[in-house]
Protein backbone atom coordinates (compact mmCIF):
# COMPACT_ATOMS: atom_id res chain seq x y z
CA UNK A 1 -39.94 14.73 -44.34
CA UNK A 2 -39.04 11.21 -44.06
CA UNK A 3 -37.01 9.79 -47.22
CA UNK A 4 -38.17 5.83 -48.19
CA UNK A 5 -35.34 4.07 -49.76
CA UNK A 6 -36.88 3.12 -52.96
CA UNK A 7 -34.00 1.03 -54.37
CA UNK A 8 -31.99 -1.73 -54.19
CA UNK A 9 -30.58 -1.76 -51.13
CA UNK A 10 -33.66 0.18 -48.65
CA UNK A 11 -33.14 2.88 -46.90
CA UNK A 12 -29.16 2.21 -46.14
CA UNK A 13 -28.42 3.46 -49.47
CA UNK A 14 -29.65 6.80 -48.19
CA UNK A 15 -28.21 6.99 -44.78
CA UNK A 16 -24.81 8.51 -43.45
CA UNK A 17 -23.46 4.90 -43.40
CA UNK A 18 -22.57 4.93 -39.19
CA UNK A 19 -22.40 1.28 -38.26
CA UNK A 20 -23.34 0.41 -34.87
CA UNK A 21 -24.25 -2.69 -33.10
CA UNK A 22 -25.93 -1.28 -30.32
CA UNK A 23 -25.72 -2.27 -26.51
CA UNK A 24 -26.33 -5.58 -25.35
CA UNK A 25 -29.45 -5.11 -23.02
CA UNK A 26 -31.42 -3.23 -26.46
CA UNK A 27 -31.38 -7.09 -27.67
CA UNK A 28 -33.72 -8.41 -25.01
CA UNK A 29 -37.13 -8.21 -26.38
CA UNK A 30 -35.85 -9.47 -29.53
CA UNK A 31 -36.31 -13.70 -27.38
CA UNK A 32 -38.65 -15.93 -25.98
CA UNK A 33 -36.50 -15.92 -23.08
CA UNK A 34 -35.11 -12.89 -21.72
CA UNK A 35 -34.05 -14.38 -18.90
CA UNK A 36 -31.70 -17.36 -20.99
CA UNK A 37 -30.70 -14.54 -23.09
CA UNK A 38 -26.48 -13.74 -23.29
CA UNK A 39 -25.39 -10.94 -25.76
CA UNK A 40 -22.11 -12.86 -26.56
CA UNK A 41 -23.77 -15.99 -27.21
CA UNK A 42 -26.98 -15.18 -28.78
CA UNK A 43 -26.20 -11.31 -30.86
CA UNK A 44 -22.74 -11.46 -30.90
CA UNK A 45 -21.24 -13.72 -32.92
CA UNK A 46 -24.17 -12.46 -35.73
CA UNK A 47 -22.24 -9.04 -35.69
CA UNK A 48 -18.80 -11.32 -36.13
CA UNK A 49 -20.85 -12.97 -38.87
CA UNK A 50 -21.38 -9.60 -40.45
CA UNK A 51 -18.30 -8.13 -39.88
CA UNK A 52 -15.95 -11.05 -40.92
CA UNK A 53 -13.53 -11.72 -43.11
CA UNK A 54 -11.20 -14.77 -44.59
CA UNK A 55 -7.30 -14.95 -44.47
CA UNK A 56 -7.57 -14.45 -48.12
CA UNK A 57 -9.47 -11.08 -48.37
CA UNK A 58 -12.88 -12.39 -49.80
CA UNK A 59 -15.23 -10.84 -47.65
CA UNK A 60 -17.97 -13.88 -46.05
CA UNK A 61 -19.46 -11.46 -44.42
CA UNK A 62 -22.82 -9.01 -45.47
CA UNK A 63 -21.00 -5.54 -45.27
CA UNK A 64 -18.06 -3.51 -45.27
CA UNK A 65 -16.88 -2.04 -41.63
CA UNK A 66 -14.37 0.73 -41.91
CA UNK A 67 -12.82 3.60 -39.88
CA UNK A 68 -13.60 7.01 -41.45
CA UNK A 69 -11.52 7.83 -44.18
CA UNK A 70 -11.98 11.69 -43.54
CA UNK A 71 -11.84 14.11 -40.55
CA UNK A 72 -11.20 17.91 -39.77
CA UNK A 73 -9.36 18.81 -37.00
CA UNK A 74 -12.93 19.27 -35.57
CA UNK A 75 -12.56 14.99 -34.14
CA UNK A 76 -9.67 16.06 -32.33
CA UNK A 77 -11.04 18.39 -30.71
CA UNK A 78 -14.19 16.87 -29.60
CA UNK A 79 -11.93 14.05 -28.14
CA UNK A 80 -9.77 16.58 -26.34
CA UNK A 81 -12.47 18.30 -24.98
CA UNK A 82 -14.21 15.18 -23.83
CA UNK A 83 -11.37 14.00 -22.01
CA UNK A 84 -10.93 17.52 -20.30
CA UNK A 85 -14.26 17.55 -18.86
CA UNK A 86 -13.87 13.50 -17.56
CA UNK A 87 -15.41 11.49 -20.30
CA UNK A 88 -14.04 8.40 -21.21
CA UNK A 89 -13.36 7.66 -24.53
CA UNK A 90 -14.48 4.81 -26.54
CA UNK A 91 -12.18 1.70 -27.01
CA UNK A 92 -11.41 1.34 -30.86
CA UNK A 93 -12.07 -2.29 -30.70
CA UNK A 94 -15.32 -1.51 -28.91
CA UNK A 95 -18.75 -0.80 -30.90
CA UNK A 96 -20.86 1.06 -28.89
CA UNK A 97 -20.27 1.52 -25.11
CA UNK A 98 -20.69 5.22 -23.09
CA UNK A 99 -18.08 7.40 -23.71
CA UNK A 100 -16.57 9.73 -26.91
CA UNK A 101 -15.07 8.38 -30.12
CA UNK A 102 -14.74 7.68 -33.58
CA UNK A 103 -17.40 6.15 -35.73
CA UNK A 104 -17.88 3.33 -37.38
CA UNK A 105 -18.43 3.62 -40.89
CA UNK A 106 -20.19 0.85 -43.99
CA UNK A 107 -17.63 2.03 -46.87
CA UNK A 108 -15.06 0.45 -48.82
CA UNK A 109 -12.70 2.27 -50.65
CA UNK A 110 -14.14 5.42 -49.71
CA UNK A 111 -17.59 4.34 -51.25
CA UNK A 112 -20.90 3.65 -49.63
CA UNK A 113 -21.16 -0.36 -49.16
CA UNK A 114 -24.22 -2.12 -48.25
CA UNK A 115 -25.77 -6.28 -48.24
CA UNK A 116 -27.29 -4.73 -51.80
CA UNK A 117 -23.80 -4.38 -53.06
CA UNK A 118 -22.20 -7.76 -52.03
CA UNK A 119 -25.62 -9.72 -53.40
CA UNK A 120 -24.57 -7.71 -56.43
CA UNK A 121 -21.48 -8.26 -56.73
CA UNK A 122 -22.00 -12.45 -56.00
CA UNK A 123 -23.73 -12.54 -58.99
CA UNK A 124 -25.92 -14.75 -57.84
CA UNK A 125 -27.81 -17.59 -59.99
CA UNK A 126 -30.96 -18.65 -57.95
CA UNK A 127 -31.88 -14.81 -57.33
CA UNK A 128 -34.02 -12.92 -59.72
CA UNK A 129 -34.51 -9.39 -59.57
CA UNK A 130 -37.07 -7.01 -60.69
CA UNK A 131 -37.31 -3.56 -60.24
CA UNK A 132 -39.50 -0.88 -60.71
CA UNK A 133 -42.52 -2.86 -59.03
CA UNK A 134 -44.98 -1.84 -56.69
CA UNK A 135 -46.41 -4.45 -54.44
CA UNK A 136 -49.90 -3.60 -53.70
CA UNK A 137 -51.41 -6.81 -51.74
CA UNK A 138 -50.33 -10.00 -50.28
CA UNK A 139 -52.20 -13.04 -51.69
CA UNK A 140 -54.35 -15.23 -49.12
CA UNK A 141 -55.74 -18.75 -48.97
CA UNK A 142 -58.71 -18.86 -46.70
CA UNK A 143 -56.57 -20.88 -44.13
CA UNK A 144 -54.27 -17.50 -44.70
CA UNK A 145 -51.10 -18.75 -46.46
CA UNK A 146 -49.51 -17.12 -48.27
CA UNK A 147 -49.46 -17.96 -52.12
CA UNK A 148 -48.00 -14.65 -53.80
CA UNK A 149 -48.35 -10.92 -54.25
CA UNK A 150 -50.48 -8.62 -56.82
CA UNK A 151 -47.58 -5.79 -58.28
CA UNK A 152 -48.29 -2.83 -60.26
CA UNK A 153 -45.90 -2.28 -63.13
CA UNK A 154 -46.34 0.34 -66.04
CA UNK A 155 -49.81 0.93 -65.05
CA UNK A 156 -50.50 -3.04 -65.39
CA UNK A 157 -51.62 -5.43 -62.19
CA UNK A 158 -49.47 -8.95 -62.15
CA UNK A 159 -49.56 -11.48 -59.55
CA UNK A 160 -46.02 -13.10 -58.50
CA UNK A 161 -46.78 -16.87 -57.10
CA UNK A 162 -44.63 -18.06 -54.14
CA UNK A 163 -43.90 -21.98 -53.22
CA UNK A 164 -42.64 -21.41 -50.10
CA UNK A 165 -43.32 -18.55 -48.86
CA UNK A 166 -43.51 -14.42 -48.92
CA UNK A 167 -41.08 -12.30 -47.00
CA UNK A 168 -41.55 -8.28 -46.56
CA UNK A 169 -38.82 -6.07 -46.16
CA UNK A 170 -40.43 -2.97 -47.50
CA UNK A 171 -39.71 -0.81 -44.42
CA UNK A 172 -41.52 0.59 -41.75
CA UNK A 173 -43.83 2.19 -43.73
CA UNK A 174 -44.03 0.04 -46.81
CA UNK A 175 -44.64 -2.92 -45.10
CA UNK A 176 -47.63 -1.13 -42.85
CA UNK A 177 -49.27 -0.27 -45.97
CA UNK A 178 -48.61 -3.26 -47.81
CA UNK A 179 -50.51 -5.38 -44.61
CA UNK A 180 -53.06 -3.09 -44.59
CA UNK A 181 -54.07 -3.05 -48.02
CA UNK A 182 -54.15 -7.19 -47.49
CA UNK A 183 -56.58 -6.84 -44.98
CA UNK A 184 -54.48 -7.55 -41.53
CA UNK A 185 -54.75 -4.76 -39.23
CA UNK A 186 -56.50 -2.91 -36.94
CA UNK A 187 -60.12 -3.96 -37.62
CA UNK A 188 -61.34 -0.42 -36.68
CA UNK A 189 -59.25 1.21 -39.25
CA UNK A 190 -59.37 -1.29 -41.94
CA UNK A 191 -63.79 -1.01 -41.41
CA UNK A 192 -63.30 2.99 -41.55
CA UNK A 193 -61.52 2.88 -45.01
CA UNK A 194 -63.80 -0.30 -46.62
CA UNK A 195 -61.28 -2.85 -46.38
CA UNK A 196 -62.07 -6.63 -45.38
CA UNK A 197 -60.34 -7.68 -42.06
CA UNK A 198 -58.95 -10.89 -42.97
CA UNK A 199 -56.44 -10.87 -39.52
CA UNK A 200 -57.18 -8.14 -36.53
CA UNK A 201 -53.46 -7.22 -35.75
CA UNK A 202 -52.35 -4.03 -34.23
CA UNK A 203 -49.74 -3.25 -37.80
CA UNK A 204 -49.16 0.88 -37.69
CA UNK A 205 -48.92 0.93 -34.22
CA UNK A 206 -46.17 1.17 -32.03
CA UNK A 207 -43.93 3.70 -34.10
CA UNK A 208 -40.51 5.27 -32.48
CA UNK A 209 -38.08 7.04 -33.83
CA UNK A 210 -34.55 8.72 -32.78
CA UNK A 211 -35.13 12.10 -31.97
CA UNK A 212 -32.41 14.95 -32.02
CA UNK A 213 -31.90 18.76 -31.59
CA UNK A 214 -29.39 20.96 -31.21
CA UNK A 215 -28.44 22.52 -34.89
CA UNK A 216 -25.95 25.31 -35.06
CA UNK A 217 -25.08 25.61 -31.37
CA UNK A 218 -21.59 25.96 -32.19
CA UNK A 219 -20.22 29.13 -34.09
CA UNK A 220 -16.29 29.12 -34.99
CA UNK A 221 -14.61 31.73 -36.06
CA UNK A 222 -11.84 29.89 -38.25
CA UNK A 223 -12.72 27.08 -41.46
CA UNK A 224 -12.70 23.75 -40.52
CA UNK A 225 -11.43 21.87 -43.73
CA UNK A 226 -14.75 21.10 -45.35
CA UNK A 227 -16.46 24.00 -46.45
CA UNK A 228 -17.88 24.42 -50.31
CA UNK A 229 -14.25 25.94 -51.59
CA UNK A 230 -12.67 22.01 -50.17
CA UNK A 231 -15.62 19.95 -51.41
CA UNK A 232 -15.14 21.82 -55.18
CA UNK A 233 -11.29 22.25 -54.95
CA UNK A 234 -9.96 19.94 -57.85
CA UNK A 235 -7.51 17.95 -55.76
CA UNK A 236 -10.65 16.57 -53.55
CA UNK A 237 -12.17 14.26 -57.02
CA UNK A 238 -8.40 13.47 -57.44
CA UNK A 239 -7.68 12.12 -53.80
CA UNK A 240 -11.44 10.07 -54.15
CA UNK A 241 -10.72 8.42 -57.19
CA UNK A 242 -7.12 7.62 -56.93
CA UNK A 243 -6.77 6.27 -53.03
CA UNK A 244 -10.58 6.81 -51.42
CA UNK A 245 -9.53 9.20 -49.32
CA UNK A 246 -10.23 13.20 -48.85
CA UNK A 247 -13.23 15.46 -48.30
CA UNK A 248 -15.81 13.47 -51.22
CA UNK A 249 -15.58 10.08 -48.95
CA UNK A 250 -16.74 11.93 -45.76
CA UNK A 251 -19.41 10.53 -43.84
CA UNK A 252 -20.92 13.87 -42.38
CA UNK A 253 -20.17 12.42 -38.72
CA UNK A 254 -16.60 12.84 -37.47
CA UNK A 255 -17.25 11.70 -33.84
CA UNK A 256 -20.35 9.93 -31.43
CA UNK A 257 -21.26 9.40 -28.02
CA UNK A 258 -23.21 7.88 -25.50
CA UNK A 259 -24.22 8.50 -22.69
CA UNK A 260 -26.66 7.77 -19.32
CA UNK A 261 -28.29 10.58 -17.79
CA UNK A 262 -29.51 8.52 -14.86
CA UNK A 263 -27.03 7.76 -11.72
CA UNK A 264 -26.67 4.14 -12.52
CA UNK A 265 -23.56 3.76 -14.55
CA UNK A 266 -24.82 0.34 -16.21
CA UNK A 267 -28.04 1.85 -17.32
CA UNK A 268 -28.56 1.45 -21.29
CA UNK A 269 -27.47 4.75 -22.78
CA UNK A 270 -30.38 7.04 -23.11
CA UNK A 271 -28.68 9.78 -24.92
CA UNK A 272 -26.53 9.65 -28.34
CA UNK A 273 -24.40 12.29 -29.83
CA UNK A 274 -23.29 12.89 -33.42
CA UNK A 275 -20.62 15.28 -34.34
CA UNK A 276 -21.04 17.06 -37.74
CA UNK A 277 -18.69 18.96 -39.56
CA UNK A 278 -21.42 21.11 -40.93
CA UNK A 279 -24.35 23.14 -40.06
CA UNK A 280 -27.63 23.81 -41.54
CA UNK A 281 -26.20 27.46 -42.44
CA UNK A 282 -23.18 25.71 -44.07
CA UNK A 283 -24.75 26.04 -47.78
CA UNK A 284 -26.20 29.50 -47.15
CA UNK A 285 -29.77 27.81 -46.84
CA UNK A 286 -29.77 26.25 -50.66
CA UNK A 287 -30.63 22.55 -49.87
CA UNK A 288 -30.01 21.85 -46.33
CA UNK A 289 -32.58 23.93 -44.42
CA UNK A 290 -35.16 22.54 -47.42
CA UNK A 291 -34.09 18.87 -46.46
CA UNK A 292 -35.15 19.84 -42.19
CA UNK A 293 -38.38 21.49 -42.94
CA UNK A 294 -36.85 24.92 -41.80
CA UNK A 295 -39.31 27.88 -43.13
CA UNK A 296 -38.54 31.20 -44.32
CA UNK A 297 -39.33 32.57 -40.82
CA UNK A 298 -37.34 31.01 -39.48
CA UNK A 299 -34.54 30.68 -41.48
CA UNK A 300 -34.47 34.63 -41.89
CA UNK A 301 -35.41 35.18 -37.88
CA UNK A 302 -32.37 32.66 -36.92
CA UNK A 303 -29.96 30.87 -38.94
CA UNK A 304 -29.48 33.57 -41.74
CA UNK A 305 -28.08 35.42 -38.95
CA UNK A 306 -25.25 33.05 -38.50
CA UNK A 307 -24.06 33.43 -42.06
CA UNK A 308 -20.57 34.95 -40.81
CA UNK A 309 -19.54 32.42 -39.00
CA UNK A 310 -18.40 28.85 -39.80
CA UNK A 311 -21.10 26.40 -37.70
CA UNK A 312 -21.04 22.97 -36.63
CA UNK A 313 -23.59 20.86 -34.63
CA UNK A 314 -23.41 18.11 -32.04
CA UNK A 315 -26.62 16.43 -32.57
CA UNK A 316 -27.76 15.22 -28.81
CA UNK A 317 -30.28 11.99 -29.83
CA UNK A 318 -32.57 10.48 -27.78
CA UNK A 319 -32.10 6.86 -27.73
CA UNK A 320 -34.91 5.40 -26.08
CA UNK A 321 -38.10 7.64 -26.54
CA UNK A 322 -41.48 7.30 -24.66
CA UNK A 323 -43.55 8.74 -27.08
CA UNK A 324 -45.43 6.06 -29.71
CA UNK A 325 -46.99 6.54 -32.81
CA UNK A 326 -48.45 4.81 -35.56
CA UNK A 327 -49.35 4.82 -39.57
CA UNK A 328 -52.32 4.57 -41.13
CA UNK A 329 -53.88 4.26 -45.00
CA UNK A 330 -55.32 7.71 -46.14
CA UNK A 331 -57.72 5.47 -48.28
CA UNK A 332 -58.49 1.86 -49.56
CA UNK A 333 -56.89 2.79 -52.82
CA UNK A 334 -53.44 0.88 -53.79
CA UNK A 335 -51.50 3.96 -54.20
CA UNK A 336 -52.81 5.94 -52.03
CA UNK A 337 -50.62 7.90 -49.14
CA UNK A 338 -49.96 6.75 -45.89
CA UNK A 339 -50.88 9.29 -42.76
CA UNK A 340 -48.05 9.13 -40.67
CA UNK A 341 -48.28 10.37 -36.91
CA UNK A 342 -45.12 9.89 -35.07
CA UNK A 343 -46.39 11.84 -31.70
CA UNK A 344 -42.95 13.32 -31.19
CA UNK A 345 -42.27 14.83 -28.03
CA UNK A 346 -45.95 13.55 -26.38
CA UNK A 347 -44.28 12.48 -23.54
CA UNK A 348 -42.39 14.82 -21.03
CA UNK A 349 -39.55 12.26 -20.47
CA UNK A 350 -38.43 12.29 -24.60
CA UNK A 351 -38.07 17.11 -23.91
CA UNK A 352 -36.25 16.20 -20.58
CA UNK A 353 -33.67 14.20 -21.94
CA UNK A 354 -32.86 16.18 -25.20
CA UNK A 355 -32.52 19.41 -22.63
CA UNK A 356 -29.98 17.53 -21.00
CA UNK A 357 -28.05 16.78 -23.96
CA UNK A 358 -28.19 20.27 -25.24
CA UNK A 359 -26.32 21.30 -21.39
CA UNK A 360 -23.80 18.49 -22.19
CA UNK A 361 -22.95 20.08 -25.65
CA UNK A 362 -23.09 23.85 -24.00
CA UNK A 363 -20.07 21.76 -21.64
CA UNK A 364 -18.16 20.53 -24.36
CA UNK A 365 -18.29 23.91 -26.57
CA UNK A 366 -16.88 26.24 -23.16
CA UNK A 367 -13.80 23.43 -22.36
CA UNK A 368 -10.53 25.29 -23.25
CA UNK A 369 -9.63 23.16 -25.83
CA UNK A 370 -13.12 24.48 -28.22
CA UNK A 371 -12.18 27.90 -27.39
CA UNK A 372 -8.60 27.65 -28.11
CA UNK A 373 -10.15 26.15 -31.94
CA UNK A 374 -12.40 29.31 -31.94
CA UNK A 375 -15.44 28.00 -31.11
CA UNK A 376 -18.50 29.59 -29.19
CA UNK A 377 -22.02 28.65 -27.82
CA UNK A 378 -24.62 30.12 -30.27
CA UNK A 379 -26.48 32.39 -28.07
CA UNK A 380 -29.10 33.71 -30.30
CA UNK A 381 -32.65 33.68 -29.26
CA UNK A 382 -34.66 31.43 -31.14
CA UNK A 383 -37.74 32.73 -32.43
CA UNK A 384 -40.95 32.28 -30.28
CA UNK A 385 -38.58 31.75 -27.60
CA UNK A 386 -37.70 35.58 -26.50
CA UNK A 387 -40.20 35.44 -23.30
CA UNK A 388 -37.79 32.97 -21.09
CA UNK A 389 -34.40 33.73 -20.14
CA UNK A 390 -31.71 32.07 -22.64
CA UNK A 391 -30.10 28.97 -21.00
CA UNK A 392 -33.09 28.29 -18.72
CA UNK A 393 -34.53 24.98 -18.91
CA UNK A 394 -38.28 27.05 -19.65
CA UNK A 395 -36.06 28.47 -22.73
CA UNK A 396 -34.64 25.07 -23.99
CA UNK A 397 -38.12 23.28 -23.79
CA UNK A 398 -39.46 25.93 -26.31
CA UNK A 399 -36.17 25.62 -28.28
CA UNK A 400 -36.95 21.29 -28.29
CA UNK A 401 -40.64 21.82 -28.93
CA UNK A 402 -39.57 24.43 -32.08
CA UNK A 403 -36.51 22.32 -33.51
CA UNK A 404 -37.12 18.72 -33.00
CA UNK A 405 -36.67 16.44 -35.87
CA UNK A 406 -36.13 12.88 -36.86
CA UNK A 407 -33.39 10.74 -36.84
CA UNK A 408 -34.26 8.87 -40.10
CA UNK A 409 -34.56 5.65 -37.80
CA UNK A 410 -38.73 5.23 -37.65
CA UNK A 411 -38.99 1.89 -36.51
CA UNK A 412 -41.76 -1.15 -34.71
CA UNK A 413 -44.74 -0.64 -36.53
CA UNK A 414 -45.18 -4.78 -36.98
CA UNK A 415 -43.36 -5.01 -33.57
CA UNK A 416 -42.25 -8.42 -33.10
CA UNK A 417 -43.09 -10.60 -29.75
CA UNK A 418 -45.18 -13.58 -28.17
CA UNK A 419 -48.11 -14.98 -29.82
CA UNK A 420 -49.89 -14.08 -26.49
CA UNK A 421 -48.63 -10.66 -27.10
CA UNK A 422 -51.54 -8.19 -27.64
CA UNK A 423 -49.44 -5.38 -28.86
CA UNK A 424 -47.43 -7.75 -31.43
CA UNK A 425 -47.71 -8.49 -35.16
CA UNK A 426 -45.10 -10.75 -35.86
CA UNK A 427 -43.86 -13.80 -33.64
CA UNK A 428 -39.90 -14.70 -33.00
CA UNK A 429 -39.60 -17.03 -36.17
CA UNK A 430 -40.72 -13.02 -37.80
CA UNK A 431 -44.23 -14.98 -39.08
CA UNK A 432 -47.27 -12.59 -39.27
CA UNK A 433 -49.49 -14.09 -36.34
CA UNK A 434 -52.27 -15.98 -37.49
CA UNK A 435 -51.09 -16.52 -40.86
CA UNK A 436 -48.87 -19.15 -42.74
CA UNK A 437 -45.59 -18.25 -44.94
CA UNK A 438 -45.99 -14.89 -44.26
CA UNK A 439 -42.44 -13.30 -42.95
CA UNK A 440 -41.67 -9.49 -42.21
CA UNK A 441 -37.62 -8.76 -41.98
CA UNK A 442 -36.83 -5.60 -41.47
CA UNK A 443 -36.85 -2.06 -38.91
CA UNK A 444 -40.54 -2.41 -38.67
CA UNK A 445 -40.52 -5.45 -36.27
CA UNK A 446 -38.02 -3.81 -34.03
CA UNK A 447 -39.99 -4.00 -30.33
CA UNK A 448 -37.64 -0.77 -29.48
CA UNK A 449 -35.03 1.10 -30.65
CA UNK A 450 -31.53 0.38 -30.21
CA UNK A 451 -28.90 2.36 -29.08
CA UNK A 452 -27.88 3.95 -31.61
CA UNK A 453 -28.17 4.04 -35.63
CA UNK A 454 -30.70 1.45 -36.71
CA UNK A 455 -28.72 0.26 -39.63
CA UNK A 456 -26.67 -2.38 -37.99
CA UNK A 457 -29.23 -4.00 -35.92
CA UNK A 458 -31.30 -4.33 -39.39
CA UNK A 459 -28.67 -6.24 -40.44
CA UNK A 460 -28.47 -8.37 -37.48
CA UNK A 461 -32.13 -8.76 -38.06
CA UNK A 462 -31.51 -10.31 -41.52
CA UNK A 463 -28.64 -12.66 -40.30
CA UNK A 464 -30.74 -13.93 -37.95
CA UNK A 465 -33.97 -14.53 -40.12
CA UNK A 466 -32.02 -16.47 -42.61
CA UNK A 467 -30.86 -18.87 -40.14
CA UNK A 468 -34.53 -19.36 -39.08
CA UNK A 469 -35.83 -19.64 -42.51
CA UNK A 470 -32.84 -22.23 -43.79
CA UNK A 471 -33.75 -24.49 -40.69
CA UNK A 472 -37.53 -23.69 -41.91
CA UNK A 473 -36.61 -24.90 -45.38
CA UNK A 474 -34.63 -27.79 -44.05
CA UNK A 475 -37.35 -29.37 -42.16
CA UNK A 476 -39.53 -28.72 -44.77
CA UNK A 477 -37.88 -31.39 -46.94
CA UNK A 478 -38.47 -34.34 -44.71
CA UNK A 479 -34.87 -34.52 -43.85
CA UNK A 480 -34.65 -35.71 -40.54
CA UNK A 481 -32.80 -34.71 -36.94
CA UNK A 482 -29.83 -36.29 -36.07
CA UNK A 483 -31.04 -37.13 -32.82
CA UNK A 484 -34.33 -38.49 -33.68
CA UNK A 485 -32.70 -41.46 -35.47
CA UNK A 486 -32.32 -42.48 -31.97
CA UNK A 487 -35.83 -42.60 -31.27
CA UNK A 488 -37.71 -46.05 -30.70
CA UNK A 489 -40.53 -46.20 -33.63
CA UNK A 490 -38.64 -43.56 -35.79
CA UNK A 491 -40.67 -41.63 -38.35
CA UNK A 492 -38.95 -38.64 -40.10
CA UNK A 493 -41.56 -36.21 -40.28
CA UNK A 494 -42.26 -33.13 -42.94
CA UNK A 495 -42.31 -30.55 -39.94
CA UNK A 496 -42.69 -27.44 -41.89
């Protein structure tokens, strides 16, 4: 099941709020030139940009970036038992480098804060918002500008006309669909389902996501602090209204980590890990196991039997899959559904390196410090699993191929590169090749995932598009260069 963010806001009104910037290399594919490209000149001081704010408390900045406002004593531990078995541990004023610590988290005053909230809370004049619109179609001039977009609302078709130009940020998949059903695509799929091909594009293709595995590996024997009788005590509403504190502002994720599984100690991070204070068995399989897909079978065969114990999970996530997939319209019709394939787990690498992370969580639940907090390693056979040996890497491949799931960060499907570029959609100014005013800003022209939750570098993605986009609009007026006035025969020229 993957939740769309239907709102105000996208998807990061949905997620579990961890902000992270990523690591530098992840930003490579995002220039013309990789090889001029520095991470503190050209990424970083857009993070700073986000992140920023005045001597006088007004935020100039997009978002809020906190430290967690609530923990169990179940961060601690991880920490402790990282640093017992040799790991290093993150630098607080360090975003995302390999090692154990503390996350951080898009909240102020213990409540979920994203860009949505800030434009909000501007009140700004020369924005106008509706809601409750579905945009079915972009609008094309036969040199293929863009002049608008045909919307559905309360069963009625409108047309909204642009001046200067149309910019998606519908998503990953809304996007896809909304360039399909305009006609630029794959001309193969857009001739299978009756729809004109306007502009041959490969949009659908290309799709990765974060992978993870891994739930309720770790059994305790003692409450950690967050169970159902702390989340309804009446003190917890008390300590969230009055100082934004307790267990109603937690964030689900009380610790991360990343790591290389390859020998070179520079190598990106190909593995994640998120610490939850909760398992799937934590609500005695009323919502959660619903929300992961988990059947009856299953749930009865395995994770009912659990129901005695207190369970956590360290999610191990693979960063940089190998697998691709892609999305596709189920028919020509406006609202009809989109046929998602991810292809998880198609390629061997992607099972390979979520084994490995389940071995590093076995390591980290058997330190002294977990079992002196009365934790164990779940060792319950999973079902259709009971023919290898438990702990075997035969086992653990069954386990990954049985209880894989996604992330929630589904990304590249209008992947963003050279106009030479085969495989790309958009170019580096994020214009749809072959088209005019056309703009896509957001996960979907991602070339690959980053290292680590999406949310940030979606951001980043937006700070950087508005900078192209104001240049855009500047030279659009005529106004002219600086340095051209310096030019023998000046002309200022309308260069937009």
């Amino acid at each position: 099941m993957w939740p769309m963010g239907k709102i105000m806001g996208g998807t990061g009104m949905l997620n579990n709020m961890i902000y992270v910037r990523g690591y530098p290399e992840d930003f490579n594919h995002w220039f013309k030139d990789k090889e001029g490209y520095e991470f503190f000149k050209d990424i970083l001081p857009y993070f700073k940009r986000l992140e920023e704010w005045d001597y006088k408390g007004k935020t100039t900045a997009s978002t809020y970036v906190s430290n967690l406002t609530f923990t169990t004593k179940l961060a601690d531990s991880i920490l402790n038992a990282a640093k017992e078995l040799g790991y290093p541990l993150l630098d607080e004023t360090e975003n995302c480098i390999k090692g154990f610590g503390l996350p951080k988290i898009n909240v102020k005053n213990g409540q979920r804060w994203t860009p949505a909230h800030t434009l909000l809370e501007q009140k700004m004049t020369n924005i106008i918002l509706r809601t409750n619109r579905v945009v079915q179609k972009i609008l094309l001039h036969d040199n293929f500008e863009a002049y608008g977009v045909k919307y559905a609302y309360k069963g009625q078709e409108y047309v909204a006309k642009a001046t200067k130009g149309v910019i998606l940020s519908a998503g990953v998949i809304g996007t896809t669909k909304i360039l399909l059903h305009s006609g630029i695509g794959p001309k193969k799929h857009l001739n299978d389902i009756n729809i004109e091909t306007k502009i041959d594009l490969p949009v659908g293709e290309n799709l990765q996501d974060h992978l993870t595995t891994g739930f309720d590996l770790i059994l305790f024997n003692q409450s950690l602090g967050i169970g159902i009788e702390y989340i309804m005590s009446p003190f917890s509403p008390l300590e969230y209204l009055y100082s934004g504190t307790g267990p109603w502002t937690t964030a689900g994720c009380e610790a991360l980590a990343y790591f290389s599984t390859k020998d070179n100690q520079e190598a990106v991070p190909d593995l994640q890990f998120m610490v939850m204070n909760v398992g799937v068995n934590e609500d005695r399989g009323l919502y959660l196991r619903h929300m992961l897909g988990v059947s009856d079978e299953i749930w009865d065969k395995y994770f009912a039997k659990l129901k005695s114990n207190v369970t956590a999970t360290i999610l191990p996530i693979l960063l940089h899959p190998k697998s691709r997939g892609n999305v596709r319209l189920e028919s020509n019709r406006p609202n009809s559904a989109v046929l998602i394939d991810p292809k998880y787990l198609s390629h061997e690498y992607d099972i390979d390196i979520l084994i490995k992370g389940i071995e590093i969580v076995r390591k980290l639940v058997e330190t002294r410090e977990m079992k002196n907090m009365g934790a164990s390693f779940n060792t319950n056979i999973f079902p259709g699993c009971s023919q290898f040996d438990f702990g075997s890497k035969e086992y653990w491949r069954c386990y990954v191929q049985h209880l894989t799931i996604t992330s929630y960060h589904p990304v590249g499907t209008c992947k963003m590169g050279h106009e030479e570029d085969e495989t790309s959609v958009v170019n580096y100014d994020f214009e749809v090749k072959g088209t005019n005013n056309l703009f896509v800003v957001d996960g979907s022209v991602m070339p690959t995932l980053t290292s680590g939750n999406i949310n940030g570098a979606i951001f980043l993605l937006a700070e950087i598009a508005s900078d192209i986009f104001k240049y855009k609009d500047f030279l659009s007026r005529g106004r002219c260069i600086i340095l051209e006035i310096f030019i023998e025969s000046y002309v200022c020229k309308n260069y937009y």
